[in-house]
C-alpha atoms as a PDB file:
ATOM      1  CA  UNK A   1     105.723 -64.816  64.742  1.00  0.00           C
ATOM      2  CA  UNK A   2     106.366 -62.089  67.444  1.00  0.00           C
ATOM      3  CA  UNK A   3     103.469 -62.241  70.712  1.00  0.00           C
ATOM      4  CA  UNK A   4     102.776 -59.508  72.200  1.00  0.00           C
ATOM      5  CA  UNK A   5     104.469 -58.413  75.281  1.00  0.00           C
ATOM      6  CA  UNK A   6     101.387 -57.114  76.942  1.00  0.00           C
ATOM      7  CA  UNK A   7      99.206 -60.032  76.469  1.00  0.00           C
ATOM      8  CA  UNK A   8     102.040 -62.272  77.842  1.00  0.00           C
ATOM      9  CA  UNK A   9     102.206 -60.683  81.134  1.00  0.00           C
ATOM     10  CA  UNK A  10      98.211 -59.967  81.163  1.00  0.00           C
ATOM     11  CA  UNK A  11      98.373 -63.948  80.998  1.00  0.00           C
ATOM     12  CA  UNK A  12     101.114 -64.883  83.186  1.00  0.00           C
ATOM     13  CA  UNK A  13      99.723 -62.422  86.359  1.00  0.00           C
ATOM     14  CA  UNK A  14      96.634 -64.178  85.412  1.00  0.00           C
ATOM     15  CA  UNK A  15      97.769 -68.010  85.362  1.00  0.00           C
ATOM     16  CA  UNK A  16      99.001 -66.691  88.694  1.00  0.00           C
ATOM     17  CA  UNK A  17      96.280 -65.250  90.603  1.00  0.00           C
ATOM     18  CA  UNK A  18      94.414 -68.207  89.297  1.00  0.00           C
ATOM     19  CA  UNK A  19      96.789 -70.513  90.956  1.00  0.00           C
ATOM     20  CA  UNK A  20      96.645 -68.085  94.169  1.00  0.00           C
ATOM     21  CA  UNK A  21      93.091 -68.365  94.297  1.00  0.00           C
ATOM     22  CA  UNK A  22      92.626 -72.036  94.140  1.00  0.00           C
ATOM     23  CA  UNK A  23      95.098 -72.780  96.913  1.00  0.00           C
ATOM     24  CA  UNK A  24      93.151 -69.574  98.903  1.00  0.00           C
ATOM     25  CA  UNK A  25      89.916 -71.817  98.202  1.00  0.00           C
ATOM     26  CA  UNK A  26      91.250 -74.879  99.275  1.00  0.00           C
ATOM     27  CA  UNK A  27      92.602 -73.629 102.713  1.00  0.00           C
ATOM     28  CA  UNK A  28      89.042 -72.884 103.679  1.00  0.00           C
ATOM     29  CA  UNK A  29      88.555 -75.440 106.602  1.00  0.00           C
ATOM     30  CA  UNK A  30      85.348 -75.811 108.296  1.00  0.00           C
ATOM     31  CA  UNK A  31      84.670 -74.845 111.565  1.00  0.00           C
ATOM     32  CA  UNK A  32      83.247 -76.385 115.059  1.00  0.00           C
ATOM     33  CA  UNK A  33      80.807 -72.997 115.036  1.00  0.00           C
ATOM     34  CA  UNK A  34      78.154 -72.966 112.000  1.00  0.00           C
ATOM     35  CA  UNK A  35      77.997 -69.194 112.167  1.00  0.00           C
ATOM     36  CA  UNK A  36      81.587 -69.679 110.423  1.00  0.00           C
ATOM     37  CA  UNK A  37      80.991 -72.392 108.282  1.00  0.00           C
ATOM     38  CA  UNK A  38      77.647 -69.923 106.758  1.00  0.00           C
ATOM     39  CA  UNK A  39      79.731 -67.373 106.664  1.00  0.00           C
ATOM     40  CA  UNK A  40      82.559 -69.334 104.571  1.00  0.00           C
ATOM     41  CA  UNK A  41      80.141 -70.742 102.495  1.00  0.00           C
ATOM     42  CA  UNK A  42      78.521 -68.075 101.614  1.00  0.00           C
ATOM     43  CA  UNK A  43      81.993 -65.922 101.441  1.00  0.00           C
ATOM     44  CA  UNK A  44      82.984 -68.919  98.759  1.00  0.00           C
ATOM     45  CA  UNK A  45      79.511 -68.697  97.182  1.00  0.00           C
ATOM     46  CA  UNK A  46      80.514 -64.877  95.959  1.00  0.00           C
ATOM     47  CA  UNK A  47      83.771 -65.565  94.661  1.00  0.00           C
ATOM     48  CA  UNK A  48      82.988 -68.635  92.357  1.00  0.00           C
ATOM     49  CA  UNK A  49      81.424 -65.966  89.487  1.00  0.00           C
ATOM     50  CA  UNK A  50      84.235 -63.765  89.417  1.00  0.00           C
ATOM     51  CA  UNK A  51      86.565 -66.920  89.979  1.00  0.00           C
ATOM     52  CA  UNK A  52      84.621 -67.915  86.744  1.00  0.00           C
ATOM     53  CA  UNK A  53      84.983 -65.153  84.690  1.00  0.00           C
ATOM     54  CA  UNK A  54      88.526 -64.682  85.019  1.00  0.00           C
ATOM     55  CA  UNK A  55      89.034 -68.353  83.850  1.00  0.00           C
ATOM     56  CA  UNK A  56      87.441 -67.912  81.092  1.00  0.00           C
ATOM     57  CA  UNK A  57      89.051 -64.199  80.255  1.00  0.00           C
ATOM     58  CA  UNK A  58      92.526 -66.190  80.703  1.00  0.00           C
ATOM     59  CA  UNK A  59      91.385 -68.399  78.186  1.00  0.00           C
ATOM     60  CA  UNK A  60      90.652 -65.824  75.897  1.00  0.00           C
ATOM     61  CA  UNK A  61      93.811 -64.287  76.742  1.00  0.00           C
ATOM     62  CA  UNK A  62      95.742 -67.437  75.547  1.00  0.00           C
ATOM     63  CA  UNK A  63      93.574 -67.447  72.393  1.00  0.00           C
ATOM     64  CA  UNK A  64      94.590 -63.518  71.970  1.00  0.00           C
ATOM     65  CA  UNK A  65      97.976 -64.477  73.052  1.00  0.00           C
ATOM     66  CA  UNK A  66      98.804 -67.455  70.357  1.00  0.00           C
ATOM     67  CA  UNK A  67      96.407 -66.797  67.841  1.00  0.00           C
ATOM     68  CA  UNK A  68      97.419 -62.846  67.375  1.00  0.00           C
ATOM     69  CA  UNK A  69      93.974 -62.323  67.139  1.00  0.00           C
ATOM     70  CA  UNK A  70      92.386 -58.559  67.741  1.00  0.00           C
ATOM     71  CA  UNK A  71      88.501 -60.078  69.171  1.00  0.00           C
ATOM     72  CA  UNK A  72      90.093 -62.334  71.668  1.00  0.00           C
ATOM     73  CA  UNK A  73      92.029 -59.537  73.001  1.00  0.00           C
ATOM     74  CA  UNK A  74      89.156 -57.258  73.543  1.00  0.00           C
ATOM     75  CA  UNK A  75      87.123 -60.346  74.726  1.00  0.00           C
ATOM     76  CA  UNK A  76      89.567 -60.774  77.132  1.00  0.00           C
ATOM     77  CA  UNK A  77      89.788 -57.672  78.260  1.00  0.00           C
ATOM     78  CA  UNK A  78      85.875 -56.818  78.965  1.00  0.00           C
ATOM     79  CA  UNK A  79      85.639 -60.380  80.858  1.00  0.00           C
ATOM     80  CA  UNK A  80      88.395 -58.958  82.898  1.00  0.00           C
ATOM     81  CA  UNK A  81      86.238 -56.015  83.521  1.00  0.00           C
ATOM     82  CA  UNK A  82      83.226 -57.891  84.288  1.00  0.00           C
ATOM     83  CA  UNK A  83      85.137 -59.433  87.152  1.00  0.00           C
ATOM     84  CA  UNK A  84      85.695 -56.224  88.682  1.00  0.00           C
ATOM     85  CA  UNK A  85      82.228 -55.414  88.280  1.00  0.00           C
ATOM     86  CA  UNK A  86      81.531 -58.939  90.160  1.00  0.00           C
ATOM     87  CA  UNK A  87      84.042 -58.682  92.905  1.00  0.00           C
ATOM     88  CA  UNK A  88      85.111 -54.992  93.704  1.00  0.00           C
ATOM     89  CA  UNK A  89      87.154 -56.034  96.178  1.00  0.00           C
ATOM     90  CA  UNK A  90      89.667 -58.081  93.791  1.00  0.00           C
ATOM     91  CA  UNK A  91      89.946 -55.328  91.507  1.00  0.00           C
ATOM     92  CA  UNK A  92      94.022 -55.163  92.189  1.00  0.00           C
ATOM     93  CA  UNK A  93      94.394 -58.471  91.240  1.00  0.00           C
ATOM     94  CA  UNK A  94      92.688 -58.063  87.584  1.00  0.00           C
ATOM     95  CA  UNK A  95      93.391 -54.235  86.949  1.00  0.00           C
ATOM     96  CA  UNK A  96      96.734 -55.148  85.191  1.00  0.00           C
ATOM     97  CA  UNK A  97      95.387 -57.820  83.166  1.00  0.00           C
ATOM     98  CA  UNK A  98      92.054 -55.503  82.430  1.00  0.00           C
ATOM     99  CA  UNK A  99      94.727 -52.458  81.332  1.00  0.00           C
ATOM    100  CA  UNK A 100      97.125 -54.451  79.240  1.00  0.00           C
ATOM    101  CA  UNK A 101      94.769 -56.187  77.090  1.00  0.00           C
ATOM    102  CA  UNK A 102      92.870 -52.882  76.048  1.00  0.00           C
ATOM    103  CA  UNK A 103      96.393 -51.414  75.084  1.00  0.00           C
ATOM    104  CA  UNK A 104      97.797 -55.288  73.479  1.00  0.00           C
ATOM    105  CA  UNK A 105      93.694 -54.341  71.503  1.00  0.00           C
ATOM    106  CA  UNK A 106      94.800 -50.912  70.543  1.00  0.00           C
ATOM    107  CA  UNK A 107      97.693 -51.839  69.567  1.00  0.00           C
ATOM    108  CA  UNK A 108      97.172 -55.135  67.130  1.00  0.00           C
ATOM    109  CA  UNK A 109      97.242 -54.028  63.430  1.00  0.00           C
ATOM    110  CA  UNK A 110      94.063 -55.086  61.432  1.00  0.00           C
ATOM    111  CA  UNK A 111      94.599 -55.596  57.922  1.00  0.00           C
ATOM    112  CA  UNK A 112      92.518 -53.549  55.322  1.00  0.00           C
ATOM    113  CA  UNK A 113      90.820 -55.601  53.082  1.00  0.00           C
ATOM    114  CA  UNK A 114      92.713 -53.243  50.347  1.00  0.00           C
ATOM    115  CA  UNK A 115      95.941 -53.954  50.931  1.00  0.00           C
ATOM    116  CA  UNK A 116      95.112 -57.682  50.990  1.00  0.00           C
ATOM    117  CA  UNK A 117      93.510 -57.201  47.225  1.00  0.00           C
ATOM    118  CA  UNK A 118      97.444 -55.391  46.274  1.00  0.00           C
ATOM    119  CA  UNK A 119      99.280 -57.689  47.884  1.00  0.00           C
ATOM    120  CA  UNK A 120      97.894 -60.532  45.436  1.00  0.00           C
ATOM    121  CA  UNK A 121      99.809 -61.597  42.444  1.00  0.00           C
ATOM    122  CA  UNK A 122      98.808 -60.031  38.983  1.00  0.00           C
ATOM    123  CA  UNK A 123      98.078 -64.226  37.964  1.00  0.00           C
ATOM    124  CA  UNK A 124      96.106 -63.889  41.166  1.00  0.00           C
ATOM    125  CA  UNK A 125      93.971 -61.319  40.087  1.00  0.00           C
ATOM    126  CA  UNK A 126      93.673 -61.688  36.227  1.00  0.00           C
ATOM    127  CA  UNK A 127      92.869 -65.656  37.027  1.00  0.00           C
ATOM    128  CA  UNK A 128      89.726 -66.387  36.003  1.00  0.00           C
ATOM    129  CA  UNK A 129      87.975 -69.103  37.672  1.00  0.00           C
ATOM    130  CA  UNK A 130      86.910 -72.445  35.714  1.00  0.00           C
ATOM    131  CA  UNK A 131      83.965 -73.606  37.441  1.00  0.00           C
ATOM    132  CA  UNK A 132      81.715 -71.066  39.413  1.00  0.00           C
ATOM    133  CA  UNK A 133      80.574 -71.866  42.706  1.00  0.00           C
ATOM    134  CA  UNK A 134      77.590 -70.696  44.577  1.00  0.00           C
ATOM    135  CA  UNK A 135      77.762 -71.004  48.054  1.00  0.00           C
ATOM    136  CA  UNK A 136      74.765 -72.516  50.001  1.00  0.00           C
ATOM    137  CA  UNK A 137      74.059 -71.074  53.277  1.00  0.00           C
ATOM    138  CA  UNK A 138      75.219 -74.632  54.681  1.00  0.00           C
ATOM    139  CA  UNK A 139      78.664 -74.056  53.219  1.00  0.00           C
ATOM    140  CA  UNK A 140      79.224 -70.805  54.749  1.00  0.00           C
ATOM    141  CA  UNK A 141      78.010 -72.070  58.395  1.00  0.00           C
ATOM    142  CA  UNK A 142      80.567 -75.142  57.593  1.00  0.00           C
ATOM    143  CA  UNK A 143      83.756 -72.452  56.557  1.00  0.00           C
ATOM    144  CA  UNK A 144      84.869 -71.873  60.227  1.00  0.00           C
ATOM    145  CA  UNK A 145      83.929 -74.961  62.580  1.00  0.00           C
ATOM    146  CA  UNK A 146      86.645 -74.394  64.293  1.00  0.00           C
ATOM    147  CA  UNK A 147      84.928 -71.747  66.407  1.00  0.00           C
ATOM    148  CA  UNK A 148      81.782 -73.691  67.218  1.00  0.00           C
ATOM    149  CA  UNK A 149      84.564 -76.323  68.583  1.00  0.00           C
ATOM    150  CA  UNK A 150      86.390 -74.000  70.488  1.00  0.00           C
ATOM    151  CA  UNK A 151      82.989 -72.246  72.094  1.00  0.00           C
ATOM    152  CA  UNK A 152      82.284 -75.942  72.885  1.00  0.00           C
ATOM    153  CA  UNK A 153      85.829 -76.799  74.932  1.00  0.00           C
ATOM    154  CA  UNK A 154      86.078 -73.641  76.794  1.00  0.00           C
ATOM    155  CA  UNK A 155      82.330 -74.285  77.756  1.00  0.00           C
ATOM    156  CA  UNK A 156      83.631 -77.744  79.248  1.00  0.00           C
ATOM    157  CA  UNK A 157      86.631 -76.672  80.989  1.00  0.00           C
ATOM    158  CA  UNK A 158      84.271 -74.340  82.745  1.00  0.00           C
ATOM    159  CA  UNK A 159      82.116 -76.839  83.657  1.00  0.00           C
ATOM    160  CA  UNK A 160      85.065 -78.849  84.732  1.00  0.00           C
ATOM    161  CA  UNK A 161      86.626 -76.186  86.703  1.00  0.00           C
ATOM    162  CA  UNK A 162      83.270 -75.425  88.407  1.00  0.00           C
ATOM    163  CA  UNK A 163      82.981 -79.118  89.209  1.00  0.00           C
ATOM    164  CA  UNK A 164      86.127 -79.418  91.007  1.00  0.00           C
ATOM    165  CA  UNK A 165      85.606 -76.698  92.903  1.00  0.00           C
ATOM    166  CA  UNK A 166      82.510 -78.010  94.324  1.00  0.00           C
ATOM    167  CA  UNK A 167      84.051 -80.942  94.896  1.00  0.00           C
ATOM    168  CA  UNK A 168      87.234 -79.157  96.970  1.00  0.00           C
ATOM    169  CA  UNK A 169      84.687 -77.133  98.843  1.00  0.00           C
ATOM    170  CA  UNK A 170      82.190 -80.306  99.838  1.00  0.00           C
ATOM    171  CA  UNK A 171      85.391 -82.174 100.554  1.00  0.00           C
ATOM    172  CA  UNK A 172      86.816 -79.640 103.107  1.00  0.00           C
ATOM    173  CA  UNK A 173      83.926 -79.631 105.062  1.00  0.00           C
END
C-alpha cells in the first residue's frame, strides 16, 4: 500500500519537534531567585496544553499515516490547529504539519458507496442469503470495538506523557 508523502513528513517534523520540546523541558533548571523559578513554572505551566495537543495530533497523524484513513487526517490536522490557537508563539513549529495534513485530507480518495456495489461479483449480488439476521442495537455497538480500544490507549499515553512530565519538572527543581 502506498502512504502518503505529506502525512509522512507532517509526522516526522512532528516526532521531531516533540523530541525538541522534551529535551527544551528538561533543561529547565531551577534557580537560587524564586522570581525565576515562578516565572519557569508558570512559563512550563502554558506550554503543557499545546505540548498536549500536538501529542495527541501526532498520534492521529500515525493513525492517518498507516491506516490511510481520511478522519484521522483531518483530526490531525484541526488538533494541529488548536495548538496554534493555544500557543501563538509556536505556530512555526506546527504550521507545516497543520498545512500538509489538510492537503494529505484533500487529497485521500473516498470511495462511493456505488462503485463498491459494481465492483461486487454478479454471485455476490444475485446471492441470496439463507438465514436472515436482524441486528440488535448491541450488535452494531459491538461491529467496531476497535475504536473504543484505540480512544482508550491514546487516552493513556496522554496520561502517561502528562505524568512524566510532571515528574521531569518536580525532579529538576
Amino acid at each position: 500500500m502506498k502512504k502518503n508523502r505529506l502525512l509522512l513528513i507532517s509526522f516526522v517534523l512532528s516526532v521531531v519537534y516533540i523530541v525538541y520540546e522534551v529535551f527544551y523541558l528538561t533543561g529547565l533548571s531551577p534557580s537560587s531567585n524564586s522570581a525565576e523559578e515562578v516565572g519557569t513554572a508558570l512559563g512550563f505551566m502554558l506550554i503543557i496544553p499545546h505540548f498536549v495537543v500536538v501529542i495527541v495530533a501526532v498520534l492521529f497523524n500515525g493513525l492517518a499515516l498507516f491506516m490511510n484513513k481520511r478522519a484521522f487526517a483531518l483530526t490531525a490536522g484541526i488538533l494541529y490547529s488548536v495548538s496554534i490557537v493555544l500557543m501563538p508563539i509556536y505556530f512555526m513549529f506546527v504550521l507545516v504539519q497543520t498545512v500538509f495534513c489538510y492537503i494529505a485530507f484533500a487529497k485521500m480518495k473516498t470511495v462511493p458507496i456505488e462503485k463498491v456495489e459494481s465492483q461486487k461479483t454478479l454471485d455476490q449480488r444475485n446471492s441470496i442469503p439463507l438465514v436472515e439476521v436482524h441486528k440488535t442495537e448491541k450488535d452494531v455497538n459491538d461491529e467496531k470495538p476497535y475504536i473504543v480500544i484505540l480512544s482508550c490507549i491514546i487516552l493513556g499515553l496522554c496520561i502517561v506523557v502528562l505524568l512524566l512530565l510532571y515528574c521531569v519538572y518536580t525532579l529538576t527543581k
